[in-house]
Protein backbone atom coordinates (compact mmCIF):
# COMPACT_ATOMS: atom_id res chain seq x y z
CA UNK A 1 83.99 20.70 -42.63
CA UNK A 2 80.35 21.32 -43.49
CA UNK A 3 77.38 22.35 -41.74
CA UNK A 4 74.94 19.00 -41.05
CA UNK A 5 71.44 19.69 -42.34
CA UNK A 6 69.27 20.60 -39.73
CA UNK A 7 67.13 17.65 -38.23
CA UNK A 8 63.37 17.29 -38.52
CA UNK A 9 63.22 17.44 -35.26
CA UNK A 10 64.93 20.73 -34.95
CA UNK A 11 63.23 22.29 -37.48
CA UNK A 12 59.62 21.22 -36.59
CA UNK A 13 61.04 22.58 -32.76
CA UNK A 14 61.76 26.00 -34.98
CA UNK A 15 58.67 26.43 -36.78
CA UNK A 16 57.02 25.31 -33.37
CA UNK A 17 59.09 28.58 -31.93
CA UNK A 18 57.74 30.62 -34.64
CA UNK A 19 53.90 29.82 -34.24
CA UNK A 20 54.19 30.14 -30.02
CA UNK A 21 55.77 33.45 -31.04
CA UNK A 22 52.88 34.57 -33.30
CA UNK A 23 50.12 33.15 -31.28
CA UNK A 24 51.75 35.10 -28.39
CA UNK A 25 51.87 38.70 -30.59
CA UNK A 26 48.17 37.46 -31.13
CA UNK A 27 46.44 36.77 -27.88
CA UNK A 28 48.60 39.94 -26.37
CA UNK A 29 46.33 42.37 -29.02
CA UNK A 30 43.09 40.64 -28.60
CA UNK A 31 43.47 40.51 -25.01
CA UNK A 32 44.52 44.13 -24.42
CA UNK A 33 41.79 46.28 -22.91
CA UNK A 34 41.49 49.08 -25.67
CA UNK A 35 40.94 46.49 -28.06
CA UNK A 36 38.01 44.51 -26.18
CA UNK A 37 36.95 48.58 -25.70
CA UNK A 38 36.94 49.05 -29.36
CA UNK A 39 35.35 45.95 -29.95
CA UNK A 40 32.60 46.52 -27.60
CA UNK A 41 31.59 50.24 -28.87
CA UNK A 42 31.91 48.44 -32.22
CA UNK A 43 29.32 46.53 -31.63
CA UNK A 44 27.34 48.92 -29.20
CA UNK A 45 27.56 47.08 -25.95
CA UNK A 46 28.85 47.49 -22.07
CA UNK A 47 30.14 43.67 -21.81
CA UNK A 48 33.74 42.97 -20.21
CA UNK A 49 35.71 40.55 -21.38
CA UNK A 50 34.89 37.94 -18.94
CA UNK A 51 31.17 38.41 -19.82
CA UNK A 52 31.57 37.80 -23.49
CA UNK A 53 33.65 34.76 -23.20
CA UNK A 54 30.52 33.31 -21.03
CA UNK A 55 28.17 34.52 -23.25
CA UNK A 56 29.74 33.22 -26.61
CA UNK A 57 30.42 29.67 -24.60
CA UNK A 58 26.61 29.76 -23.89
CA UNK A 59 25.80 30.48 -27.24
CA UNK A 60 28.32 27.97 -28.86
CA UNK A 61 27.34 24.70 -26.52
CA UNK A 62 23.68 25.44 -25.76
CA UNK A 63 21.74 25.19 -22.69
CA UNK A 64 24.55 24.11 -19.57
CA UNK A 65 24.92 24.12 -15.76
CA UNK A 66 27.41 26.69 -14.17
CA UNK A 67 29.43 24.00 -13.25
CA UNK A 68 29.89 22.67 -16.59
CA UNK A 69 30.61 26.57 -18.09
CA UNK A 70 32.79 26.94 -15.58
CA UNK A 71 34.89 23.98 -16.57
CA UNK A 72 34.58 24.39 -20.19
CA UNK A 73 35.68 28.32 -19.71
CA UNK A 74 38.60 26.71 -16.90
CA UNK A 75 37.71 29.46 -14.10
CA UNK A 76 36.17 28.97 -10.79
CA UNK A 77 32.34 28.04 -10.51
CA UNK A 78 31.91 31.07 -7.96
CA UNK A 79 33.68 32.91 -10.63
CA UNK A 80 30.99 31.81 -12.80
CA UNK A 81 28.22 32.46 -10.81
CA UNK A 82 28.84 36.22 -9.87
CA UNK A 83 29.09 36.46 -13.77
CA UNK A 84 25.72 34.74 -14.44
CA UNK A 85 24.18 36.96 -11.75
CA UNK A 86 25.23 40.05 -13.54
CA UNK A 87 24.23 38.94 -16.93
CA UNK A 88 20.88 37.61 -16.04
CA UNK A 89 20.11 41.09 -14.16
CA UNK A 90 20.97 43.03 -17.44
CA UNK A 91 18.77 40.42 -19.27
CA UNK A 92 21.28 38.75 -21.33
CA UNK A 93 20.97 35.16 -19.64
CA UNK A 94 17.86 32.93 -17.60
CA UNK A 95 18.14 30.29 -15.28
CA UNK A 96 15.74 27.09 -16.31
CA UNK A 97 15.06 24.19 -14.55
CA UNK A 98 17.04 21.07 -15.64
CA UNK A 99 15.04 18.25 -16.90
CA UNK A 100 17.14 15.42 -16.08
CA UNK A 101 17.89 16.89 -12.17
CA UNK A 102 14.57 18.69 -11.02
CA UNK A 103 17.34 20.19 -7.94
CA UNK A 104 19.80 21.84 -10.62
CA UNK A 105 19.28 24.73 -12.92
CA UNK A 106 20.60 25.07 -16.58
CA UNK A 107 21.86 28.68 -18.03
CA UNK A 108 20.32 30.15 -21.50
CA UNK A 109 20.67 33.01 -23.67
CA UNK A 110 17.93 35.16 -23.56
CA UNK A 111 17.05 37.13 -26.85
CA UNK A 112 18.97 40.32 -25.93
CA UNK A 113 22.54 37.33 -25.25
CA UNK A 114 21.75 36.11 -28.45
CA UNK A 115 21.79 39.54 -30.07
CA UNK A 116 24.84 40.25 -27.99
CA UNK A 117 26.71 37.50 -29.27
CA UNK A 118 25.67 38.16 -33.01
CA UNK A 119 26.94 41.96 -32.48
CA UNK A 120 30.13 41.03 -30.57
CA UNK A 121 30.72 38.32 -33.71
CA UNK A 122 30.14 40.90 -36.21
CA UNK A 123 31.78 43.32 -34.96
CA UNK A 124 35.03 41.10 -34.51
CA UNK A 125 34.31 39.97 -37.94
CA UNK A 126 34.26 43.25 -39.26
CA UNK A 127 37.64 43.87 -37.92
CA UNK A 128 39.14 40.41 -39.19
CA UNK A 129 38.06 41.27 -42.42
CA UNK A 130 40.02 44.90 -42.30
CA UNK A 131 43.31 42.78 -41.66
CA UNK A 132 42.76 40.23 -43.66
CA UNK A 133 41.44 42.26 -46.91
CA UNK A 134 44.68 40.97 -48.79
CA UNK A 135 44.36 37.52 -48.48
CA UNK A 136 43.21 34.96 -50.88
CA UNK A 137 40.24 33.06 -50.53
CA UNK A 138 42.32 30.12 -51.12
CA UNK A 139 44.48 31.55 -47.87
CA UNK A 140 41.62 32.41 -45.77
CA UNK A 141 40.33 28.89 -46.29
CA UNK A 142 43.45 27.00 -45.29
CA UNK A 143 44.16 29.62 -42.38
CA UNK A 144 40.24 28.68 -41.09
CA UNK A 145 41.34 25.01 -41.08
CA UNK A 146 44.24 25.19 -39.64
CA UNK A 147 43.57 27.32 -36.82
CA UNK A 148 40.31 24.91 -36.04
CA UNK A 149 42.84 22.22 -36.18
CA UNK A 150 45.39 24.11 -33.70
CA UNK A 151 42.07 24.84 -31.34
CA UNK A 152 41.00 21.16 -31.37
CA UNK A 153 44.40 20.12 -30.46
CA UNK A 154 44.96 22.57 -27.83
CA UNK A 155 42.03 21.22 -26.52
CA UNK A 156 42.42 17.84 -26.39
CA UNK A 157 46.25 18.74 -25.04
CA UNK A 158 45.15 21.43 -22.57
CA UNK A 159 45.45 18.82 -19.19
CA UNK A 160 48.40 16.58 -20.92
CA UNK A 161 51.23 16.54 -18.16
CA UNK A 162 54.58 18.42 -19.70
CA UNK A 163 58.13 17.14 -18.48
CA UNK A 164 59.38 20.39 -17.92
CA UNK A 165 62.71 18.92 -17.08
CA UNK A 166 63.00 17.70 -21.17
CA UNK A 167 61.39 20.65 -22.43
CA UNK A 168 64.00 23.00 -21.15
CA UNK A 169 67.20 20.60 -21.37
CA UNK A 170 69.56 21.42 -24.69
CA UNK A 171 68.94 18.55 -26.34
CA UNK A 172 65.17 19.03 -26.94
């Protein structure tokens, strides 16, 4: 007797296999520490990792209160705080009053974060471009749209409840 055809829900629950596979090879290279260490003398600065995801949030969303970067970067707001401290003592971020709340204070890039960010962008550019040479444009375009499309709905998904119970039972 023949094979059935797959469903489309088993092969959509394939492909989604494949792309939590790749995203996981991914996210394990850009988060290892000899890359952010390469990335960083790439672009000629001493920034951990947790200080250039806070400085590229800055820079992407504008002015903000820690407690607002500390829920858009999902860490602790005295996680947040030690971090501005830091960066505002190397000169890479101010403190300004807020104009809507006299009592709170908004965070800014300074001139030297803004050149920071621009380096640390380049420099990951740079690299991107190295492992991407052999793409089409065509490619590259789609590739940019989709992944902006698989961010957005990551986003919008990140505090959706799961059932864990149906995710791992055999017939999902």
């Amino acid at each position: 007797m023949p094979t059935p055809p797959p469903t489309a829900a088993a092969l959509a629950s394939t492909d989604v296999a494949e792309i939590e596979r790749a995203l996981t090879r991914i996210s394990y290279l850009t988060g290892r520490v000899r890359q952010h260490e390469r990335l960083m003398a790439l672009a000629g600065l001493p920034l951990d990792r947790a200080a250039v995801a806070l400085l590229r949030q800055v820079a992407d969303t504008g002015s903000l209160r820690p407690s607002e970067l500390a829920n858009l970067l999902s860490v602790e707001a005295s996680h947040v705080t030690r971090q501005v401290q830091q960066l505002e003592k190397a000169g890479y971020l101010t403190r300004v009053p807020d104009p809507d709340d006299r009592r709170a204070q908004r965070i800014e890039l300074t001139p030297a974060g803004q050149d920071a960010v621009d380096r640390t962008r380049e420099a990951s550019r740079r690299g991107m471009l190295v492992a991407l040479a052999d793409w089409s444009p065509e490619d590259l375009r789609q590739l940019a749209t989709l992944c902006h499309r698989l961010a957005d709905d990551f986003f919008d998904h990140a505090e959706d409840d799961i059932d864990v119970v149906r995710a791992f039972s055999p017939e999902a």
